[in-house]
C-alpha atoms as a PDB file:
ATOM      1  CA  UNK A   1     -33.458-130.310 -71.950  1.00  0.00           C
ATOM      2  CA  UNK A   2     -32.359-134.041 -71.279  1.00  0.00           C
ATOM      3  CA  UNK A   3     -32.373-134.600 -67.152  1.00  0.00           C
ATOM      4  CA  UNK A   4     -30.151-137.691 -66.621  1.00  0.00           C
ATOM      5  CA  UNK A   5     -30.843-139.823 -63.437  1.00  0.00           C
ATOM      6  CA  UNK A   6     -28.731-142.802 -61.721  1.00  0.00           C
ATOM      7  CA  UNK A   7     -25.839-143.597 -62.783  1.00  0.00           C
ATOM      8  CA  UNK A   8     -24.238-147.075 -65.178  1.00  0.00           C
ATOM      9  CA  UNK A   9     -23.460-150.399 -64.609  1.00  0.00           C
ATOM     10  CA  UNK A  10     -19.537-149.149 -64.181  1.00  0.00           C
ATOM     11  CA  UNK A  11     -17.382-146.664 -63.261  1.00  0.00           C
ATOM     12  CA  UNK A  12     -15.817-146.578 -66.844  1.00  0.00           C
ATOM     13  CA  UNK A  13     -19.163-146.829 -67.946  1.00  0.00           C
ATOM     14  CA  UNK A  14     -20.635-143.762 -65.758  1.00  0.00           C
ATOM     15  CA  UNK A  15     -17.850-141.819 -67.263  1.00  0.00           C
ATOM     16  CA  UNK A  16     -18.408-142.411 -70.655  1.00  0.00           C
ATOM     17  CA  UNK A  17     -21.796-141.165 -70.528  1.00  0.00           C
ATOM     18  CA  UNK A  18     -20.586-137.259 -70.926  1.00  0.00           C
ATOM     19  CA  UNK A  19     -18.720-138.251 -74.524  1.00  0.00           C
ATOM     20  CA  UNK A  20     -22.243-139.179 -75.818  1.00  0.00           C
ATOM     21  CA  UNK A  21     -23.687-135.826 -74.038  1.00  0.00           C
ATOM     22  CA  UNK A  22     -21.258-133.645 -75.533  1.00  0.00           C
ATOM     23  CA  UNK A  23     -21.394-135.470 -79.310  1.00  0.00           C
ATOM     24  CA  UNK A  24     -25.447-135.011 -78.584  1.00  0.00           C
ATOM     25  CA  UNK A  25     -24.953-131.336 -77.986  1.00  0.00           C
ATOM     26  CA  UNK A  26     -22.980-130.686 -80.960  1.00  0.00           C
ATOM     27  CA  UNK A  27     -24.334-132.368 -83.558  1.00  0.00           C
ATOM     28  CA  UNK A  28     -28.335-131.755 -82.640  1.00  0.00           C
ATOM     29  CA  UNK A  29     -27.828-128.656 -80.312  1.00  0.00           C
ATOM     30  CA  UNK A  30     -29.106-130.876 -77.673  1.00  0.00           C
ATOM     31  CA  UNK A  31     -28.853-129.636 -73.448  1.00  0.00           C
ATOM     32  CA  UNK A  32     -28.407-131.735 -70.788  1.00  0.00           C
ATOM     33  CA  UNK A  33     -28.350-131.934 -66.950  1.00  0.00           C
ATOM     34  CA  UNK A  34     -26.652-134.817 -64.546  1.00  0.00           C
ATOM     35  CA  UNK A  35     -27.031-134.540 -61.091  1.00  0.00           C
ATOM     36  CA  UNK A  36     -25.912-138.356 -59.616  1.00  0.00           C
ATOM     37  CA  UNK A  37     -23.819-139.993 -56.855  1.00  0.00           C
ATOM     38  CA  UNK A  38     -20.607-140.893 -58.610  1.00  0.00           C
ATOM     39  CA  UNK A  39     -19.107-144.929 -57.735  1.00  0.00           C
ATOM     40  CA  UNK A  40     -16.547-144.043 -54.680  1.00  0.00           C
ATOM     41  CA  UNK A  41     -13.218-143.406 -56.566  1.00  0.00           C
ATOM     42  CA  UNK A  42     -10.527-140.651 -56.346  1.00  0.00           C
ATOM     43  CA  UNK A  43     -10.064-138.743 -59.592  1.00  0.00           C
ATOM     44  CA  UNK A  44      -7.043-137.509 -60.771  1.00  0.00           C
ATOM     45  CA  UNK A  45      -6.512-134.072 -62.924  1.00  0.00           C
ATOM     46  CA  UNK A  46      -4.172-133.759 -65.492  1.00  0.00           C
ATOM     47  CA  UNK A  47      -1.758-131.875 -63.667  1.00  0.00           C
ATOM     48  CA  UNK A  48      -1.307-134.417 -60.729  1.00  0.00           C
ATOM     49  CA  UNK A  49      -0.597-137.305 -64.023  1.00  0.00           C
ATOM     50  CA  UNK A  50       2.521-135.275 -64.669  1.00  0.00           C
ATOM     51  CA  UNK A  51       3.589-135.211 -61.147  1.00  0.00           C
ATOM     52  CA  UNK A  52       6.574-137.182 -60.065  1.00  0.00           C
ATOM     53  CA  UNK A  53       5.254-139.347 -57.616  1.00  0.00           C
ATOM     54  CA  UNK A  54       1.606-139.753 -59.388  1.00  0.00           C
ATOM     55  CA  UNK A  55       2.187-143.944 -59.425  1.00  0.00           C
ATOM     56  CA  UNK A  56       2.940-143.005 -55.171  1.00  0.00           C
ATOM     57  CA  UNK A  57      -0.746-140.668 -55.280  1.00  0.00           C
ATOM     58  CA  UNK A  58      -2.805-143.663 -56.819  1.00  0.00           C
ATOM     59  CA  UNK A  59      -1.411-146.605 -54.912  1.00  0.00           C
ATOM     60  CA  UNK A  60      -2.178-144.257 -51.334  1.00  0.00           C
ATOM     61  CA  UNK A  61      -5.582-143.625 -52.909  1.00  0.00           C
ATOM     62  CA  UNK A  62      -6.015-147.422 -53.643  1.00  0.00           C
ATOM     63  CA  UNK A  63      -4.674-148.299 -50.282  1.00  0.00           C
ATOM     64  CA  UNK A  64      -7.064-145.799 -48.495  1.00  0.00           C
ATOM     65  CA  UNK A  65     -10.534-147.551 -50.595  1.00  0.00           C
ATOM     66  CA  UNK A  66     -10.609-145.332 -53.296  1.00  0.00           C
ATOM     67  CA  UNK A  67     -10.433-147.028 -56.541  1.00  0.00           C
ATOM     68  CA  UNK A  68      -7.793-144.398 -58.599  1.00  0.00           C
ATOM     69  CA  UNK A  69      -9.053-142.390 -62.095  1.00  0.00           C
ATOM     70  CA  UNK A  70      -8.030-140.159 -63.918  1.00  0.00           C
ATOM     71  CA  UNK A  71     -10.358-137.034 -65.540  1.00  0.00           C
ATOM     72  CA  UNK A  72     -10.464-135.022 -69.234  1.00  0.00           C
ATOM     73  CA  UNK A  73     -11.496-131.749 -66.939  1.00  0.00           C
ATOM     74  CA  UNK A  74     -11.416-130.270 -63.426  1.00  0.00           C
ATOM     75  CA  UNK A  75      -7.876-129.679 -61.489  1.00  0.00           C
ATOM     76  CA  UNK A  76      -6.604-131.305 -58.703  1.00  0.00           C
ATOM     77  CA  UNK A  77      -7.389-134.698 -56.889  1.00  0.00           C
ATOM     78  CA  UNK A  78     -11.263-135.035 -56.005  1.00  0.00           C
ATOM     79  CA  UNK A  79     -12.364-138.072 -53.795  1.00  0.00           C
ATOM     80  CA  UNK A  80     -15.773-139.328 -54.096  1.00  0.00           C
ATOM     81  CA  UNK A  81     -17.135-141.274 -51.237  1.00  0.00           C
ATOM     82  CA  UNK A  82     -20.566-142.391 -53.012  1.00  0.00           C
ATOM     83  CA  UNK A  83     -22.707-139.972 -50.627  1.00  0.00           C
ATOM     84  CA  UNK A  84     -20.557-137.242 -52.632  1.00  0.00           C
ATOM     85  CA  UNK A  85     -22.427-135.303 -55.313  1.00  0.00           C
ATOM     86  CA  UNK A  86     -21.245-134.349 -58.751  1.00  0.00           C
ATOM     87  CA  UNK A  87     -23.219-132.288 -61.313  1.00  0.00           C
ATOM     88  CA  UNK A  88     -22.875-131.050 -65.000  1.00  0.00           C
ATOM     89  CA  UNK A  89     -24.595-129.273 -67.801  1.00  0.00           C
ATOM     90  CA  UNK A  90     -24.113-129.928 -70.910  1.00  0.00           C
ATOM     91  CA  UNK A  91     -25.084-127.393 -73.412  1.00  0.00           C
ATOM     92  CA  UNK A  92     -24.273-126.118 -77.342  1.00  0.00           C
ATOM     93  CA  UNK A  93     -21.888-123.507 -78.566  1.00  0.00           C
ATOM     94  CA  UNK A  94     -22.116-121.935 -81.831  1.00  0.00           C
ATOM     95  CA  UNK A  95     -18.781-120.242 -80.785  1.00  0.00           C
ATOM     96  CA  UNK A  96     -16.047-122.105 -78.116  1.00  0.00           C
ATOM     97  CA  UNK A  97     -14.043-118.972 -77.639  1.00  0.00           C
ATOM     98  CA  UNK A  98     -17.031-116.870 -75.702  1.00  0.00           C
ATOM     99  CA  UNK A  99     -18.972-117.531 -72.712  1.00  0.00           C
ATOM    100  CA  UNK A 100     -17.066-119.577 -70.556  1.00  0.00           C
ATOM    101  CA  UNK A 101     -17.284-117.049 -67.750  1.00  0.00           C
ATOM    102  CA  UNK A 102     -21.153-116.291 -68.351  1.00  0.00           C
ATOM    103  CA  UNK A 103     -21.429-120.170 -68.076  1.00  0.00           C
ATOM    104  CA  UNK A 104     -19.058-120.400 -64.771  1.00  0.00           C
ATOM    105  CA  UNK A 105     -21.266-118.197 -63.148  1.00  0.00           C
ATOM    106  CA  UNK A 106     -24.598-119.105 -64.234  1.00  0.00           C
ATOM    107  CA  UNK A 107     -23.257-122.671 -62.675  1.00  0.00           C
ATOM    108  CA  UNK A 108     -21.847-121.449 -59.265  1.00  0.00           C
ATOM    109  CA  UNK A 109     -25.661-119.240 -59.127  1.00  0.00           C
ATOM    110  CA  UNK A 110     -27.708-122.502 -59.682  1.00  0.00           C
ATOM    111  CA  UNK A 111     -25.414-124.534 -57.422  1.00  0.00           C
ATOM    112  CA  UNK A 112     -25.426-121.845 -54.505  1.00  0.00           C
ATOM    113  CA  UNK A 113     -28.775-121.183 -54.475  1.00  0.00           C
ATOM    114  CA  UNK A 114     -28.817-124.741 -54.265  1.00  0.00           C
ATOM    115  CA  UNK A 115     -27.256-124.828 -50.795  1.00  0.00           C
ATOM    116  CA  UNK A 116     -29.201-122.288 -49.508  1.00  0.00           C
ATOM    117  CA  UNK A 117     -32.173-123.535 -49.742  1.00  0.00           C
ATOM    118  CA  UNK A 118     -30.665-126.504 -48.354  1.00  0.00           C
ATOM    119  CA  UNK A 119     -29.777-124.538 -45.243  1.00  0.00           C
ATOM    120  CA  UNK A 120     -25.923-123.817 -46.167  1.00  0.00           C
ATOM    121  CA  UNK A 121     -25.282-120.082 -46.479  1.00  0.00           C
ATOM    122  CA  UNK A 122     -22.756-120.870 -49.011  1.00  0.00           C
ATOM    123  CA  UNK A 123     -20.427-117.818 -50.106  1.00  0.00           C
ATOM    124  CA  UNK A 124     -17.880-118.261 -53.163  1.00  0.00           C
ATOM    125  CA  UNK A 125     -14.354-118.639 -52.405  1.00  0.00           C
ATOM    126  CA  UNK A 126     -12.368-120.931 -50.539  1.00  0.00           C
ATOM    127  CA  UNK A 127     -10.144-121.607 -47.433  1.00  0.00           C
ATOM    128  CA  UNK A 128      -5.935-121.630 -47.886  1.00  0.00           C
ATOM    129  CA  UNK A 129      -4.316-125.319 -49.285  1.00  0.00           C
ATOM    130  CA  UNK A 130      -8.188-126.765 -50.609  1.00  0.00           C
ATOM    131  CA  UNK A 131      -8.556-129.308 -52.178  1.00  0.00           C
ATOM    132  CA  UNK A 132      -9.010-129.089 -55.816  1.00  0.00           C
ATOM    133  CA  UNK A 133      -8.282-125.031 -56.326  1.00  0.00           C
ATOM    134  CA  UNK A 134     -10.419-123.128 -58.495  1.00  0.00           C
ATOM    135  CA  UNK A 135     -11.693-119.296 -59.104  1.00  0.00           C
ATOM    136  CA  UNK A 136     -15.045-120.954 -59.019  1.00  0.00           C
ATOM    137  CA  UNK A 137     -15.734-122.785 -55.425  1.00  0.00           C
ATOM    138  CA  UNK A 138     -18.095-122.366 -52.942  1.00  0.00           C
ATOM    139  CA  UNK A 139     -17.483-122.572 -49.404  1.00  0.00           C
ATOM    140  CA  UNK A 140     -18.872-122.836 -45.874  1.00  0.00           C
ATOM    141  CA  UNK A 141     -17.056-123.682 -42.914  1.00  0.00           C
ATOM    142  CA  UNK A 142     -14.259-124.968 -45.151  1.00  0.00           C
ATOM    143  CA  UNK A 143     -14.878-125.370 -49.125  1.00  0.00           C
ATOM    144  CA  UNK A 144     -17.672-127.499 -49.993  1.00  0.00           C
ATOM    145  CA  UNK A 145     -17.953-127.514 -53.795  1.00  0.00           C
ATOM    146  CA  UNK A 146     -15.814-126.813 -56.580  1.00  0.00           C
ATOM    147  CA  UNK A 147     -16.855-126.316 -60.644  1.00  0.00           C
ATOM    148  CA  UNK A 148     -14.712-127.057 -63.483  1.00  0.00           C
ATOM    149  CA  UNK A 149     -15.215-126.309 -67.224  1.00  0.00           C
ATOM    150  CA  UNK A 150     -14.786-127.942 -70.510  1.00  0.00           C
ATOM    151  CA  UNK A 151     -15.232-127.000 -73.439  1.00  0.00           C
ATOM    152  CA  UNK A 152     -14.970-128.443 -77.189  1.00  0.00           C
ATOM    153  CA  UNK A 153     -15.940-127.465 -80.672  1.00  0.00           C
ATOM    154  CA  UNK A 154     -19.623-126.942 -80.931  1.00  0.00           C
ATOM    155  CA  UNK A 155     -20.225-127.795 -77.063  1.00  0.00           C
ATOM    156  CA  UNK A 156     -19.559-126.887 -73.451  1.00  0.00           C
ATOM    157  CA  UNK A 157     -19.131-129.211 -70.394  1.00  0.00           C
ATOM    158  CA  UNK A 158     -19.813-127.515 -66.713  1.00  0.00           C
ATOM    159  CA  UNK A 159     -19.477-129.523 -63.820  1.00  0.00           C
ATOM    160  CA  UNK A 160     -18.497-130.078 -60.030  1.00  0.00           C
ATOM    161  CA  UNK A 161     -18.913-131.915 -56.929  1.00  0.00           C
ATOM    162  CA  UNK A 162     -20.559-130.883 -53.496  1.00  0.00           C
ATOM    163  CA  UNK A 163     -19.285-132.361 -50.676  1.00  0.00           C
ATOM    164  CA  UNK A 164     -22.737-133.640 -48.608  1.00  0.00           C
ATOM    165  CA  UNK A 165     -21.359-135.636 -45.955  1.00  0.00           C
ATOM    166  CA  UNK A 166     -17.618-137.385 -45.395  1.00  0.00           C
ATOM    167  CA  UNK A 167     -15.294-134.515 -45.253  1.00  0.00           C
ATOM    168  CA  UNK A 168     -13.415-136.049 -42.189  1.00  0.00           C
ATOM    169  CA  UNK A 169     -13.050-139.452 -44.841  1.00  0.00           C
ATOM    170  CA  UNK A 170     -12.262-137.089 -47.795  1.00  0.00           C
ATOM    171  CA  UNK A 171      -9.820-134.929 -45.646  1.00  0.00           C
ATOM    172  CA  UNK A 172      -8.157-138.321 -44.558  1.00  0.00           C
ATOM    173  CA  UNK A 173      -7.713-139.713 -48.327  1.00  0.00           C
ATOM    174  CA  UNK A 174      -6.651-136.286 -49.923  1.00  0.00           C
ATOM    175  CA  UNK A 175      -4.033-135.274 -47.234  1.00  0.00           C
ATOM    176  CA  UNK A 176      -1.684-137.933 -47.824  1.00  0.00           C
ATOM    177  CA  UNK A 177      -2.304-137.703 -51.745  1.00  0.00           C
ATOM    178  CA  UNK A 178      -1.899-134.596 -51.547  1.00  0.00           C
ATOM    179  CA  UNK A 179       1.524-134.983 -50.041  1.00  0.00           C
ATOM    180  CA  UNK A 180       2.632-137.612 -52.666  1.00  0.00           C
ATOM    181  CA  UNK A 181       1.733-134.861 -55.276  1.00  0.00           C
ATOM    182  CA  UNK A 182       3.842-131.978 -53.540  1.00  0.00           C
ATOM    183  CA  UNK A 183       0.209-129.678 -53.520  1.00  0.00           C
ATOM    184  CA  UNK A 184      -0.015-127.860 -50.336  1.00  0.00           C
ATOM    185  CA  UNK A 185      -3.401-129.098 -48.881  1.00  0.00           C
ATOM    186  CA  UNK A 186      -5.518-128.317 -45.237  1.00  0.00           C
ATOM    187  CA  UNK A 187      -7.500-131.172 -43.934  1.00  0.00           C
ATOM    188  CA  UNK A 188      -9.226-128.748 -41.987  1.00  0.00           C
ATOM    189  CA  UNK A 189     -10.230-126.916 -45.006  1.00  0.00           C
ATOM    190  CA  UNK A 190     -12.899-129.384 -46.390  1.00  0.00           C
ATOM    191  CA  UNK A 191     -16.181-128.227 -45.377  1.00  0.00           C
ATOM    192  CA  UNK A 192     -19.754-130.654 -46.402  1.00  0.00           C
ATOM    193  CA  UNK A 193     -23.517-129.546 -46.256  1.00  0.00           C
ATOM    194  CA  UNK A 194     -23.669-131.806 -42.917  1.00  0.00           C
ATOM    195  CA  UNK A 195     -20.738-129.580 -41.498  1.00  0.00           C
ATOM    196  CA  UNK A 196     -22.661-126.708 -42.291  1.00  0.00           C
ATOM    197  CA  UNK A 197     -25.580-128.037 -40.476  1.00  0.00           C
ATOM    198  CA  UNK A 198     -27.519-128.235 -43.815  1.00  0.00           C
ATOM    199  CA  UNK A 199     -29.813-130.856 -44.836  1.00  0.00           C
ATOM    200  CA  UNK A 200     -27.473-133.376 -45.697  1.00  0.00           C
ATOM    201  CA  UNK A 201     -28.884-136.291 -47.162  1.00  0.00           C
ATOM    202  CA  UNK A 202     -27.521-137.163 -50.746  1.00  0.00           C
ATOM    203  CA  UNK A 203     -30.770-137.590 -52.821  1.00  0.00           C
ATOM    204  CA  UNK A 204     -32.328-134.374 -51.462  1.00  0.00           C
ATOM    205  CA  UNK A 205     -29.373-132.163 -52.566  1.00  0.00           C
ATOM    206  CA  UNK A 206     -28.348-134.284 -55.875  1.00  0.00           C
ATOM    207  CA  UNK A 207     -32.847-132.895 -56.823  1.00  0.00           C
ATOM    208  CA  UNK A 208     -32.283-129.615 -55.396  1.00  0.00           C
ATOM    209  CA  UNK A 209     -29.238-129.158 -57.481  1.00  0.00           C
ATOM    210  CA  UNK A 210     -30.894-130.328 -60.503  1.00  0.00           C
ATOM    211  CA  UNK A 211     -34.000-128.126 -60.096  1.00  0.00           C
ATOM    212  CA  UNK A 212     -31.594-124.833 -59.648  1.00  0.00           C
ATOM    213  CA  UNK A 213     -29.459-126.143 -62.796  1.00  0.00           C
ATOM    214  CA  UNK A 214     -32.429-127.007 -64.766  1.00  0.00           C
ATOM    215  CA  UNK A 215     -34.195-123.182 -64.167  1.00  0.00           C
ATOM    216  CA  UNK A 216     -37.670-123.063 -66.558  1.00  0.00           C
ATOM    217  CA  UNK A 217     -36.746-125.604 -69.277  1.00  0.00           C
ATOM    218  CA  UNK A 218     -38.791-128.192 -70.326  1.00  0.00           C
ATOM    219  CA  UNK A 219     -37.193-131.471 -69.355  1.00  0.00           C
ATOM    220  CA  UNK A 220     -37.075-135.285 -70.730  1.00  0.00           C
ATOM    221  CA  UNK A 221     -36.003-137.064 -67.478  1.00  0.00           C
ATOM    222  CA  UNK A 222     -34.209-140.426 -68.748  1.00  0.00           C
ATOM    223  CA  UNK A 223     -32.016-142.543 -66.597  1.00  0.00           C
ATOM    224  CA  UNK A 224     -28.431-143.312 -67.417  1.00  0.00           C
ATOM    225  CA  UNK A 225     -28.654-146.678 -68.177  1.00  0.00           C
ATOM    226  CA  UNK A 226     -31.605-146.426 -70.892  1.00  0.00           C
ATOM    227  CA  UNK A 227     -29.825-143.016 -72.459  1.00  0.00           C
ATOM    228  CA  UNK A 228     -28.674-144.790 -75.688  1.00  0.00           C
ATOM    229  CA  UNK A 229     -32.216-145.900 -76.658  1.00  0.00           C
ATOM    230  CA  UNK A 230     -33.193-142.143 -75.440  1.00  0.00           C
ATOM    231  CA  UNK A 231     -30.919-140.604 -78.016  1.00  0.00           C
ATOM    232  CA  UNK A 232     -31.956-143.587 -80.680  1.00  0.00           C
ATOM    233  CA  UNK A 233     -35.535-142.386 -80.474  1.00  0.00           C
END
């Protein structure tokens, strides 16, 4: 299994890097796992690009610091203050139309485990109006991280965000974006591993993360910005 590490020169760039992952997986049957610290941006679903007052959502997002982008998977608005975490694995399919729940939950396992031994007795669900809604989110006093899925002939995309520290900036951002969007949203309900009273300090839980999502494979640890010679070799 690949281990990425770091993240690219850009935010266009750092997004990119899953298209190569995914074409990797498919052709060669090649797994991967990315735990990073995304560039501070708010990302946009699909669903919030078809909402009326999107062009409103992205200008308050710009306004508020947080360089607007839009996302091929997840739901709902996601704000990324660069101590934020995201994850993903990236693995084969021989068949897209079975496993997606076998993969959600092996995902939210890895992930939870995660934040316990981090000190966050992490449950799954989530508080009324969060951010980002999902069947598959993990929460803590208020909801703390969030998975999404994609999935594509001949590969599978599972990834999230955990909220380490910020959720008093991210509530801030995502309330009124929220409200230009028309989604009901809680400030109060975004929870982080500091709110918790876990060990909240980014590079700790982005490793932890990574070890949980990684389980007994053999790894090939290769940062971002030398993957292209990695997958030349």
């Amino acid at each position: 299994m690949r281990v990425l590490r770091g993240r690219a020169a850009t935010r266009d760039e750092d997004r990119d890097v899953f298209a190569r992952l995914l074409d990797r997986a498919a052709e060669h049957g090649e797994s991967a796992v990315r735990v990073w610290r995304p560039y501070r941006q708010l990302a946009f679903g699909r669903r919030d690009a078809r909402a009326d007052d999107f062009d409103v959502a992205k200008k308050v997002a710009d306004a508020c610091e947080f360089p607007p982008v839009e996302r091929s998977v997840g739901g709902r608005a996601v704000a990324y203050t660069g101590n934020t975490v995201a994850f993903a694995k990236v693995v084969p399919l021989s068949d897209m139309r079975v496993g997606m729940d076998e993969r959600y939950d092996e995902a939210a396992q890895a992930v939870q485990r995660g934040l316990w031994r981090l000190g966050v007795p992490a449950v799954r669900g989530e508080p009324e109006a969060s951010f980002c809604p999902g069947d598959y989110s993990l929460q803590c006093d208020g909801k703390l991280a969030g998975l999404a899925q994609r999935v594509r002939k001949g590969a599978a995309l599972v990834s999230g965000v955990v909220v380490v520290r910020d959720h008093e900036e991210i509530a801030g951002v995502l309330d009124p974006v929220y409200a230009a969007l028309d989604v009901p949203f809680d400030p109060e309900s975004v929870g982080s591993v500091a709110k918790a009273d876990g060990r909240a300090d980014p590079e700790r839980v982005a490793r932890t993360i990574e070890e949980l999502l990684v389980g007994d494979e053999e790894t090939e640890v290769v940062d971002v910005e030398d993957l292209e010679d990695a997958l030349d070799a």
